[in-house]
C-alpha atoms as a PDB file:
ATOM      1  CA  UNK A   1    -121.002-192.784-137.740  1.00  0.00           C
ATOM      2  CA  UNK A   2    -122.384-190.045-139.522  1.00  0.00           C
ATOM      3  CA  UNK A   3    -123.536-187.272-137.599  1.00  0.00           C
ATOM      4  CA  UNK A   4    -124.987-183.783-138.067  1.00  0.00           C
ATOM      5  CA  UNK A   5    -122.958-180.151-137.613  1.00  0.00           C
ATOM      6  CA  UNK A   6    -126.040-179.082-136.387  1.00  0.00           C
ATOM      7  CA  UNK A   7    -126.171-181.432-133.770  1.00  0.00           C
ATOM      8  CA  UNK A   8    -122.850-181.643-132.544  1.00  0.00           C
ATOM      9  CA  UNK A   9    -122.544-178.204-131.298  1.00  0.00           C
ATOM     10  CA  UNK A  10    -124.739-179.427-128.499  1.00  0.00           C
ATOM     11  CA  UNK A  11    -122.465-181.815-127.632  1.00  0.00           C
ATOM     12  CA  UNK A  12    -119.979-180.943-124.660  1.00  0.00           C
ATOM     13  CA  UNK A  13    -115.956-181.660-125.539  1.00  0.00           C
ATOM     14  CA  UNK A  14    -114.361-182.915-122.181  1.00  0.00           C
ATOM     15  CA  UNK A  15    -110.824-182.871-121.674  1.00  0.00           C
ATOM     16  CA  UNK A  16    -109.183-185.580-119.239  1.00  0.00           C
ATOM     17  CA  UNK A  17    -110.179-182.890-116.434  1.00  0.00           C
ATOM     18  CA  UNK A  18    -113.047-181.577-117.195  1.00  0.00           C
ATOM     19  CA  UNK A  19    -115.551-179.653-120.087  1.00  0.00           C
ATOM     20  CA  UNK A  20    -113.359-177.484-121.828  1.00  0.00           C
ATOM     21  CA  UNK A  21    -116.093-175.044-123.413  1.00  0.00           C
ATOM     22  CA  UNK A  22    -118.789-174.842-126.326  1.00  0.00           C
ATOM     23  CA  UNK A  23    -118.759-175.799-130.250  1.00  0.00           C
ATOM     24  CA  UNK A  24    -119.295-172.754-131.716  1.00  0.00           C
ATOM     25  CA  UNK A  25    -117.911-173.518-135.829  1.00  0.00           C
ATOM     26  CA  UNK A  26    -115.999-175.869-137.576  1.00  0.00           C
ATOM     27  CA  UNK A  27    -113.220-175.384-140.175  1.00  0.00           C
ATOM     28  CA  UNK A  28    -112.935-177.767-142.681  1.00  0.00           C
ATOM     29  CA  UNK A  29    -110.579-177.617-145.620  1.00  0.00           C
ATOM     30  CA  UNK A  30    -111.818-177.595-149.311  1.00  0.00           C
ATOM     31  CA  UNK A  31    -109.232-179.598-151.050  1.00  0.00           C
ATOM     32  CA  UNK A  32    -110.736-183.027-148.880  1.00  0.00           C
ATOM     33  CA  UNK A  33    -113.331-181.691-147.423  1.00  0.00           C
ATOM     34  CA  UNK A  34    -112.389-182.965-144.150  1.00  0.00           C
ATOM     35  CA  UNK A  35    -113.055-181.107-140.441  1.00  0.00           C
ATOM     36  CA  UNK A  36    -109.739-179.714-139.044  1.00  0.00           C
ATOM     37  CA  UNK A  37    -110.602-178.016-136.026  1.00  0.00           C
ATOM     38  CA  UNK A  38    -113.607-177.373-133.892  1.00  0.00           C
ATOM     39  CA  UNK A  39    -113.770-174.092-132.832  1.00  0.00           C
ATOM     40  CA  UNK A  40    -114.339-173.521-128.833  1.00  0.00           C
ATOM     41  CA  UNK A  41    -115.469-171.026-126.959  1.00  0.00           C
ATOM     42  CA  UNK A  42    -113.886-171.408-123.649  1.00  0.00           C
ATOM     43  CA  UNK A  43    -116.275-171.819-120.569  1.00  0.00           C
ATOM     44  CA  UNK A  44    -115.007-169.319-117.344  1.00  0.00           C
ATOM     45  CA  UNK A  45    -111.879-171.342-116.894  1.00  0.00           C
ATOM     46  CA  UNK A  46    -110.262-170.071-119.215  1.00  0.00           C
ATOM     47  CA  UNK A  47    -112.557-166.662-119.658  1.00  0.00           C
ATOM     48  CA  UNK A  48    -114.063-167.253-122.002  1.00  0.00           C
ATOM     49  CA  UNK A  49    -110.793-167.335-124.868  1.00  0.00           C
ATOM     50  CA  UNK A  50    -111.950-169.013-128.431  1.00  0.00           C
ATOM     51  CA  UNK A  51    -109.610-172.024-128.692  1.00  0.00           C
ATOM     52  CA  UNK A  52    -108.901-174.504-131.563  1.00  0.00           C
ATOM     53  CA  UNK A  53    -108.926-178.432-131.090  1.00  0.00           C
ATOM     54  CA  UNK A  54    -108.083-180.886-133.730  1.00  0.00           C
ATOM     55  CA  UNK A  55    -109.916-184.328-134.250  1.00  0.00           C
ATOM     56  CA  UNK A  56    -106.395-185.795-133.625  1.00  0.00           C
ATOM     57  CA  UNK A  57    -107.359-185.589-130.127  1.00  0.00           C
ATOM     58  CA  UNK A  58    -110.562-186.633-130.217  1.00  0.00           C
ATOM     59  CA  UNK A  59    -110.645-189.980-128.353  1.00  0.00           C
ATOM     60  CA  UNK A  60    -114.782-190.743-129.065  1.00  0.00           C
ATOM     61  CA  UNK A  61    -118.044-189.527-129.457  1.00  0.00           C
ATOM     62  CA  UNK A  62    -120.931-190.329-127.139  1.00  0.00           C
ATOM     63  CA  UNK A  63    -123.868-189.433-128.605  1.00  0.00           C
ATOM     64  CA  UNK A  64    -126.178-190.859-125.078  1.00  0.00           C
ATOM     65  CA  UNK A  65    -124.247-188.209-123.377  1.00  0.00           C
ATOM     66  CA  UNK A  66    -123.748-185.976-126.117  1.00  0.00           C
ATOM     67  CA  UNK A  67    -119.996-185.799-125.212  1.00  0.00           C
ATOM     68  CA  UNK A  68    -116.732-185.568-127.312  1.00  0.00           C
ATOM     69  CA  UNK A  69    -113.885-187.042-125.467  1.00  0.00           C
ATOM     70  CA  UNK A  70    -110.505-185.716-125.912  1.00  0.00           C
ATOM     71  CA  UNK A  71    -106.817-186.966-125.218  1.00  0.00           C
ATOM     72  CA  UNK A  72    -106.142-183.519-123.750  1.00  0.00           C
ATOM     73  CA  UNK A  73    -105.865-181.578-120.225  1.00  0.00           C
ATOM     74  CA  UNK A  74    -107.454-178.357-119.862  1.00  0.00           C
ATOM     75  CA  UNK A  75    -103.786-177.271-119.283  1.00  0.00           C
ATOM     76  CA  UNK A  76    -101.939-177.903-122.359  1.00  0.00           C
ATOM     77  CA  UNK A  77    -105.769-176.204-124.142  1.00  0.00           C
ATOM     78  CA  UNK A  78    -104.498-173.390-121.642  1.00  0.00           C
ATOM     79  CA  UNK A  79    -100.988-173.298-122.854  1.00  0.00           C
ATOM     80  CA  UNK A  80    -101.801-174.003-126.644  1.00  0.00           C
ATOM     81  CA  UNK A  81    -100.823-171.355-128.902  1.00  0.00           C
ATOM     82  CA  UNK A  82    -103.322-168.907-129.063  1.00  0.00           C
ATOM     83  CA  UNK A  83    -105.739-168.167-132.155  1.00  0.00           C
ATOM     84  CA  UNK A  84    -107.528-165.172-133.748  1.00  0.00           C
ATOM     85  CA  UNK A  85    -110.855-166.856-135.011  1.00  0.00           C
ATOM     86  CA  UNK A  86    -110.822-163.249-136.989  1.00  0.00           C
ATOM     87  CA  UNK A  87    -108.421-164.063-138.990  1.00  0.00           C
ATOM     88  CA  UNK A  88    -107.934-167.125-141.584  1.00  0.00           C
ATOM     89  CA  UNK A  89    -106.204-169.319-139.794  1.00  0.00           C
ATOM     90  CA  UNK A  90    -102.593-169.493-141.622  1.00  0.00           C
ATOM     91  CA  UNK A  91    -100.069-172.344-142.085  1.00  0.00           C
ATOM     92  CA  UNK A  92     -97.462-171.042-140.036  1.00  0.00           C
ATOM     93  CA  UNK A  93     -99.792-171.234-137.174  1.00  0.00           C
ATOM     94  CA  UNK A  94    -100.907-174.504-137.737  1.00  0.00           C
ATOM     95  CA  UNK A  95     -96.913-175.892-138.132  1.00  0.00           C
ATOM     96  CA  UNK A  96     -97.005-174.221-134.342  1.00  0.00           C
ATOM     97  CA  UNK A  97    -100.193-175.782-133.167  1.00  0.00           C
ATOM     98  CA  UNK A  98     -98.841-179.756-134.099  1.00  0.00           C
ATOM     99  CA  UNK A  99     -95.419-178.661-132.981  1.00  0.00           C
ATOM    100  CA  UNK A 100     -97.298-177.599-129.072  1.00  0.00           C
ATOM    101  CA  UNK A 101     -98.692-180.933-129.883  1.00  0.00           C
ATOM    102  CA  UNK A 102     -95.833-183.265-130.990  1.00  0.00           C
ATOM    103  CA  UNK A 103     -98.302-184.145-133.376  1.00  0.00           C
ATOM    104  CA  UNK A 104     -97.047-185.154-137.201  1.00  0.00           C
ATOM    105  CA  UNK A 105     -98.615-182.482-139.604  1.00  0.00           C
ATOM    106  CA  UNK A 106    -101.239-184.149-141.622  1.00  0.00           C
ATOM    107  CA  UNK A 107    -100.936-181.615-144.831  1.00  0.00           C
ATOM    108  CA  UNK A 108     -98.147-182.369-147.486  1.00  0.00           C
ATOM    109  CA  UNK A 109     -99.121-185.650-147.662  1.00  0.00           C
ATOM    110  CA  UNK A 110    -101.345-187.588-150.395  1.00  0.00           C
ATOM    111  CA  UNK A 111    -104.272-189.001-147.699  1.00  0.00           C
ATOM    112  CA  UNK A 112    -106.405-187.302-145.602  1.00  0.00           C
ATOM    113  CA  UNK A 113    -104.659-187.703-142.594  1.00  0.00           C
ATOM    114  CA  UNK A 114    -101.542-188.670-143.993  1.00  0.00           C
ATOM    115  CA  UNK A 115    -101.397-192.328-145.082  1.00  0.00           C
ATOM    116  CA  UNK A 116    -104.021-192.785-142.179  1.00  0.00           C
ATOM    117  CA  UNK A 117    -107.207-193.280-142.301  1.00  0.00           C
ATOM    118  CA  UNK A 118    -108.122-191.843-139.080  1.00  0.00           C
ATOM    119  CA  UNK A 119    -106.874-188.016-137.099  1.00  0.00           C
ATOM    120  CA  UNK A 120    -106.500-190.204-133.852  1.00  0.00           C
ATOM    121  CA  UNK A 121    -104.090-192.060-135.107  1.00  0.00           C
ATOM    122  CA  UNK A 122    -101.449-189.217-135.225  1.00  0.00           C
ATOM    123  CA  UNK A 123    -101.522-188.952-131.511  1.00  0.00           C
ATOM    124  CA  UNK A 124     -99.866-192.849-130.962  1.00  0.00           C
ATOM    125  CA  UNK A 125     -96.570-192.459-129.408  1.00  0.00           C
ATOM    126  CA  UNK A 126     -93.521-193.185-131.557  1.00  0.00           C
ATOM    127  CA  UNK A 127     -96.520-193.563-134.993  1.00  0.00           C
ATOM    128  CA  UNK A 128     -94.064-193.667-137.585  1.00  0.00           C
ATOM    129  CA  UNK A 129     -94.481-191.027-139.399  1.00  0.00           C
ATOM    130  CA  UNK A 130     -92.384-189.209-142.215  1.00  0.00           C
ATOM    131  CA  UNK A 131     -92.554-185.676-142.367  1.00  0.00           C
ATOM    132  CA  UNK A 132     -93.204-183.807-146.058  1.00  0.00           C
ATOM    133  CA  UNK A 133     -89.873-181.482-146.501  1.00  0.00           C
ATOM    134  CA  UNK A 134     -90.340-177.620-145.705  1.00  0.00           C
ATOM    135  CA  UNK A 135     -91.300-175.500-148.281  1.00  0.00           C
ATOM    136  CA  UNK A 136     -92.700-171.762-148.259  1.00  0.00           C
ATOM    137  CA  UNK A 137     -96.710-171.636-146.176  1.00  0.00           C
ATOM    138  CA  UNK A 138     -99.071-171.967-148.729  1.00  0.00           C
ATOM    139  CA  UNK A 139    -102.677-171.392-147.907  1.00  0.00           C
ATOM    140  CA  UNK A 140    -104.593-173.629-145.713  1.00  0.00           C
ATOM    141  CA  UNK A 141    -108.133-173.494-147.727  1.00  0.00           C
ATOM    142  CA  UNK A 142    -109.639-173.396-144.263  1.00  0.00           C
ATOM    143  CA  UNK A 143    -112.946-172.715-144.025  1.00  0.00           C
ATOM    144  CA  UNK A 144    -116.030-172.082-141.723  1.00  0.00           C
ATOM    145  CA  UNK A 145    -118.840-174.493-141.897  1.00  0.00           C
ATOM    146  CA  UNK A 146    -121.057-171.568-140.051  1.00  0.00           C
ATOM    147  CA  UNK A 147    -120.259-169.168-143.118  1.00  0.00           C
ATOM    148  CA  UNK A 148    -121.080-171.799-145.720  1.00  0.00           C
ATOM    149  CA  UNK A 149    -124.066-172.844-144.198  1.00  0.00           C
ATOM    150  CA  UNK A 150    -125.299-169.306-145.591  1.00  0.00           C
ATOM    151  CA  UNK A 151    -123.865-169.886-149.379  1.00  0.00           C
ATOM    152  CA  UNK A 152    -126.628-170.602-152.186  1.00  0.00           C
ATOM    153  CA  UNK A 153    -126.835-173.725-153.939  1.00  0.00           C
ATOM    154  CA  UNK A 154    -126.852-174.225-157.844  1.00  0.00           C
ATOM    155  CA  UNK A 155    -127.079-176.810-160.218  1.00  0.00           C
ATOM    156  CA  UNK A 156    -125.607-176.858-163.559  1.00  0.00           C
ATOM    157  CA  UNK A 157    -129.511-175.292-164.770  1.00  0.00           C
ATOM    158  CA  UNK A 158    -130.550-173.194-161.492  1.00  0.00           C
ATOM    159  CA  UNK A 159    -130.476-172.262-158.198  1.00  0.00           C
ATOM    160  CA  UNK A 160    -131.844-174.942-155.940  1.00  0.00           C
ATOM    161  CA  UNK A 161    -131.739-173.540-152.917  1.00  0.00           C
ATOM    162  CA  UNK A 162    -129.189-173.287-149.832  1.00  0.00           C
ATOM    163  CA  UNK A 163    -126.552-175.191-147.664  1.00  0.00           C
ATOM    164  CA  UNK A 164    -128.647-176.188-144.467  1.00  0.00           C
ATOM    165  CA  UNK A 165    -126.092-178.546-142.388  1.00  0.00           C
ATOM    166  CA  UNK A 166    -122.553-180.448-143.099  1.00  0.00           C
ATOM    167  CA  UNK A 167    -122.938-184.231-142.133  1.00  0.00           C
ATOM    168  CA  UNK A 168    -119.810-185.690-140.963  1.00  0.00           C
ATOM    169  CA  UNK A 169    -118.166-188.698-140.409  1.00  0.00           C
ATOM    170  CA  UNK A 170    -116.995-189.062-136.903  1.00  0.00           C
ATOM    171  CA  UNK A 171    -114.438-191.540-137.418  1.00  0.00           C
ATOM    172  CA  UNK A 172    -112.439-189.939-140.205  1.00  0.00           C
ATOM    173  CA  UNK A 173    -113.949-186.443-139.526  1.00  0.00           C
ATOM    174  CA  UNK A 174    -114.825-185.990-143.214  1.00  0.00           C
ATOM    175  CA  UNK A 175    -117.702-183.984-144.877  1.00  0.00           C
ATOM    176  CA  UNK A 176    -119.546-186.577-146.445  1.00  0.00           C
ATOM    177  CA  UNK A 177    -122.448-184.759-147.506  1.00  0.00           C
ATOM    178  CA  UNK A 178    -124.001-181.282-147.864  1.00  0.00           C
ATOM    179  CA  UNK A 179    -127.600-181.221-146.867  1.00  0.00           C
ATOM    180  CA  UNK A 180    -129.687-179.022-149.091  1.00  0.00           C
ATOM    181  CA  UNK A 181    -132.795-176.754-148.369  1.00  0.00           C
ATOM    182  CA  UNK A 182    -134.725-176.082-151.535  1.00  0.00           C
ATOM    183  CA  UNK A 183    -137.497-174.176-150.235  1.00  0.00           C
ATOM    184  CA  UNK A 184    -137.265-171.591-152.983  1.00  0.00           C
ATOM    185  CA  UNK A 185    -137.660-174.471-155.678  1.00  0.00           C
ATOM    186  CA  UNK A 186    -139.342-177.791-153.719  1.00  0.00           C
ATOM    187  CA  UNK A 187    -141.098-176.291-150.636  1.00  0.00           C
ATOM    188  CA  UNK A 188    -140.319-178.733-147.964  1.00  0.00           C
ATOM    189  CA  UNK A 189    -137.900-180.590-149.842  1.00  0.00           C
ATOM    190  CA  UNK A 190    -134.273-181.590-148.317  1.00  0.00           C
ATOM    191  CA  UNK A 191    -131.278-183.280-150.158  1.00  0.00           C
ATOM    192  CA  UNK A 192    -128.281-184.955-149.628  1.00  0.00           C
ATOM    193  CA  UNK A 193    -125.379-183.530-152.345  1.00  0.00           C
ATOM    194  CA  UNK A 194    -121.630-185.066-152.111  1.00  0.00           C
ATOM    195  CA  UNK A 195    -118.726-182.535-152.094  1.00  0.00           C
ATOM    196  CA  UNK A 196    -117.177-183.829-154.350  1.00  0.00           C
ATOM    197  CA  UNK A 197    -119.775-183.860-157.436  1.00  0.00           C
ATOM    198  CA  UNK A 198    -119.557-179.391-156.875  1.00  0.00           C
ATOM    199  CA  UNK A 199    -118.011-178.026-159.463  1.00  0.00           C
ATOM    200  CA  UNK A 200    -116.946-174.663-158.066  1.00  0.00           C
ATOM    201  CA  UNK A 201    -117.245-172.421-155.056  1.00  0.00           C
ATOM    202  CA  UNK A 202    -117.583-168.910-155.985  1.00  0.00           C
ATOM    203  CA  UNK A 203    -115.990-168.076-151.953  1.00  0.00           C
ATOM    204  CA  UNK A 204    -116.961-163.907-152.607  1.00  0.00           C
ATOM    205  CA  UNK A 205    -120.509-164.845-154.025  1.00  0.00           C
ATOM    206  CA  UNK A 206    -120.973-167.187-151.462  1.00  0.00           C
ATOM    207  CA  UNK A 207    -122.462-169.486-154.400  1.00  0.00           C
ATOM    208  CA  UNK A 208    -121.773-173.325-154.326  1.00  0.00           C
ATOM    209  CA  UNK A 209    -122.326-174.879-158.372  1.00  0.00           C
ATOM    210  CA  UNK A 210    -122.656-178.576-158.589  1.00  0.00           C
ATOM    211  CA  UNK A 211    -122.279-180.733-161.666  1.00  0.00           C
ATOM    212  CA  UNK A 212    -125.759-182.104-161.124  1.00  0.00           C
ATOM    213  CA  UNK A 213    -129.297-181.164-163.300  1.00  0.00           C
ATOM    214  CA  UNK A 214    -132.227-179.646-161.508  1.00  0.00           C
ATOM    215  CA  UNK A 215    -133.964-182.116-162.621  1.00  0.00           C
ATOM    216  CA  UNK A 216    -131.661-185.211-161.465  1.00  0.00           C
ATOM    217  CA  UNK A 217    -131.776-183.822-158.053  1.00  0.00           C
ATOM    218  CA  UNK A 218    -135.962-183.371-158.174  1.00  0.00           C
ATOM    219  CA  UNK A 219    -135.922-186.873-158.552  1.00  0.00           C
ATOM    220  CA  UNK A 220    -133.551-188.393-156.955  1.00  0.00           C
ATOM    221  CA  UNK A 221    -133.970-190.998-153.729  1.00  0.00           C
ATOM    222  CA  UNK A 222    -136.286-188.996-150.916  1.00  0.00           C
ATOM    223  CA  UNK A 223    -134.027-187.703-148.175  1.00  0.00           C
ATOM    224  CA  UNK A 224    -135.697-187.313-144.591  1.00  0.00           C
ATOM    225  CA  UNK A 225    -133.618-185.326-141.891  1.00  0.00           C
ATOM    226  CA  UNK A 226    -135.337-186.383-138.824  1.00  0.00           C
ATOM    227  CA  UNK A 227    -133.986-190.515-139.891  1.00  0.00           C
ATOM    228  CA  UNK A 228    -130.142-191.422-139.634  1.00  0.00           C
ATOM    229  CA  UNK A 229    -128.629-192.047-143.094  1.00  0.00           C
ATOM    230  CA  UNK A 230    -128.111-195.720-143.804  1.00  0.00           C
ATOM    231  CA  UNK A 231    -125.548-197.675-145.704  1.00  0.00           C
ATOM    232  CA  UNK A 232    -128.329-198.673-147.618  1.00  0.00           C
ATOM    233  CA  UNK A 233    -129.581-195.245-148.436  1.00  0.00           C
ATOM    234  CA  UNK A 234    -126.090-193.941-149.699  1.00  0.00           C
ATOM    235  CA  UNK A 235    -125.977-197.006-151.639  1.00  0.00           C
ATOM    236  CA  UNK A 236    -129.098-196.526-153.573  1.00  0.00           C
ATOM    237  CA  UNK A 237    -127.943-192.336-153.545  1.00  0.00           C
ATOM    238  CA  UNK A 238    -124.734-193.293-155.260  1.00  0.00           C
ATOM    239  CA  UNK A 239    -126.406-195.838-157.774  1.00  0.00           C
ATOM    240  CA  UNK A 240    -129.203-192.727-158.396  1.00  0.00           C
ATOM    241  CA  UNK A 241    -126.655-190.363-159.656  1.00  0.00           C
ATOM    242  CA  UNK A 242    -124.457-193.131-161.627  1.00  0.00           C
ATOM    243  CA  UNK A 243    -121.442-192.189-159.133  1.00  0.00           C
ATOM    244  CA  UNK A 244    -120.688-195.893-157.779  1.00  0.00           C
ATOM    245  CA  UNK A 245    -116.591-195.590-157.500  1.00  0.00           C
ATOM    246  CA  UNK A 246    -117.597-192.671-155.918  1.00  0.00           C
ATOM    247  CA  UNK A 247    -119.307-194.390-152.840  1.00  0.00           C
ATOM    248  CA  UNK A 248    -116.642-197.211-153.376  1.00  0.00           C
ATOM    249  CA  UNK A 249    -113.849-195.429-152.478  1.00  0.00           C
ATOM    250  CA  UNK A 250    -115.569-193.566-149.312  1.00  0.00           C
ATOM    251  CA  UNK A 251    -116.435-197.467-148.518  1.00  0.00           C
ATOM    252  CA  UNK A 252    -112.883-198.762-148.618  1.00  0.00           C
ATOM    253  CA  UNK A 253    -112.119-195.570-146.641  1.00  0.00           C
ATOM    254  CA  UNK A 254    -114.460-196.176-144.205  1.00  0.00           C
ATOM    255  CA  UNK A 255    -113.238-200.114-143.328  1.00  0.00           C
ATOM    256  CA  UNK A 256    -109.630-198.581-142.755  1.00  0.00           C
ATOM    257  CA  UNK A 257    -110.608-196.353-140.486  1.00  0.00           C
ATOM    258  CA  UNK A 258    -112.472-198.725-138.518  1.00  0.00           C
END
């Protein structure tokens, strides 16, 4: 199901014994634009320490309870090695991370988790699973969904406004949408914009460009935040903006991760 950044840092993550702390960010990576970690702050268990936890562990999502259940002890989250949420979080200390885990690493690979469709998978005992061969860290193209959320928004003829939320899938735990503020251009205007129709990301500027027309977005399909996106609204979204394989293949993706 698709659900809001905003809203799921209210929800509580619980480990098999017990809440483990507070969503505070998410870092997603910007080659799939899928969510790689939450980011945790610790509650007085553990005083207070920021800790990482991958949607490989993430068991469900109960949004009654507004709970995120997760295939972990608060004593291996204890024992985890530690992170500097200062500092971009590097390859190397990911490699450590799924090692701690005896998870298989999901980068290297061609999918998004790998040739699965879903994080949870990884965490099946004896998942067969072939490893990509070692080669020198590269960069992780992690980033904060808290520090985007403050980037500017253009289109291909203007500036349209800014990054208000990330709504995500909570099956595959990809970004399937940016949602759009354009109070400087349409007061009181939101809009749903796919990642992957942006052109660029000017990361220093803290600019997003997409490949889209003012005047394409002014008119495409009305967008209300307060209602839960439908299949049916995507549908007509991706017909609007002529992108059909584009919604096709986040369809088929969807089914096998189901």
């Amino acid at each position: 199901m698709l659900r809001k950044a905003n809203d799921l840092f209210e929800y509580a993550p619980h480990a098999e014994d017990g809440i483990i702390g507070k969503i505070e960010d998410f870092y997603f990576d910007d080659e799939t634009w899928t969510v790689r970690y939450l980011v945790l702050r610790a509650g007085s268990w553990l005083t207070g320490r920021m800790v990482l936890i991958s949607p490989v562990s993430i068991l469900g999502v109960d949004p009654v309870r507004k709970i995120i259940s997760l295939r972990l002890t608060r004593n291996q989250v204890e024992n985890a090695p530690p992170v500097d949420t200062h500092q971009p979080v590097s390859r190397r200390y990911e490699a450590e991370y799924f090692s701690y885990y005896k998870w298989p690493r999901y980068w290297g690979h061609v999918g998004r988790w790998g040739s699965w469709p879903a994080p949870s998978i990884l965490a099946i005992p004896g998942i067969e699973w072939t490893e990509p061969p070692e080669k020198k860290p590269e960069e992780t193209h992690l980033h904060s969904v808290n520090e985007v959320k403050s980037y500017s928004f253009h289109a291909l003829d203007g500036n349209i406004g800014g990054v208000e939320d990330f709504i995500i899938d909570d099956v595959s735990w990809a970004v399937r949408y940016l949602e759009v503020d354009t109070v400087n251009w349409l007061p009181g205007k939101y809009v749903l914009l796919s990642p992957h129709w942006i052109r660029e990301i000017h990361w220093n500027d803290k600019k997003v460009r997409i490949d889209l027309e003012k005047s394409a977005i002014e008119h495409a399909p009305p967008y209300n935040p307060r209602l839960p996106i439908s299949k049916e609204y995507e549908d007509m979204l991706f017909r609007y903006y002529r992108r059909e394989k584009d919604r096709e293949a986040v369809y088929l993706k969807q089914k096998a991760a189901k």
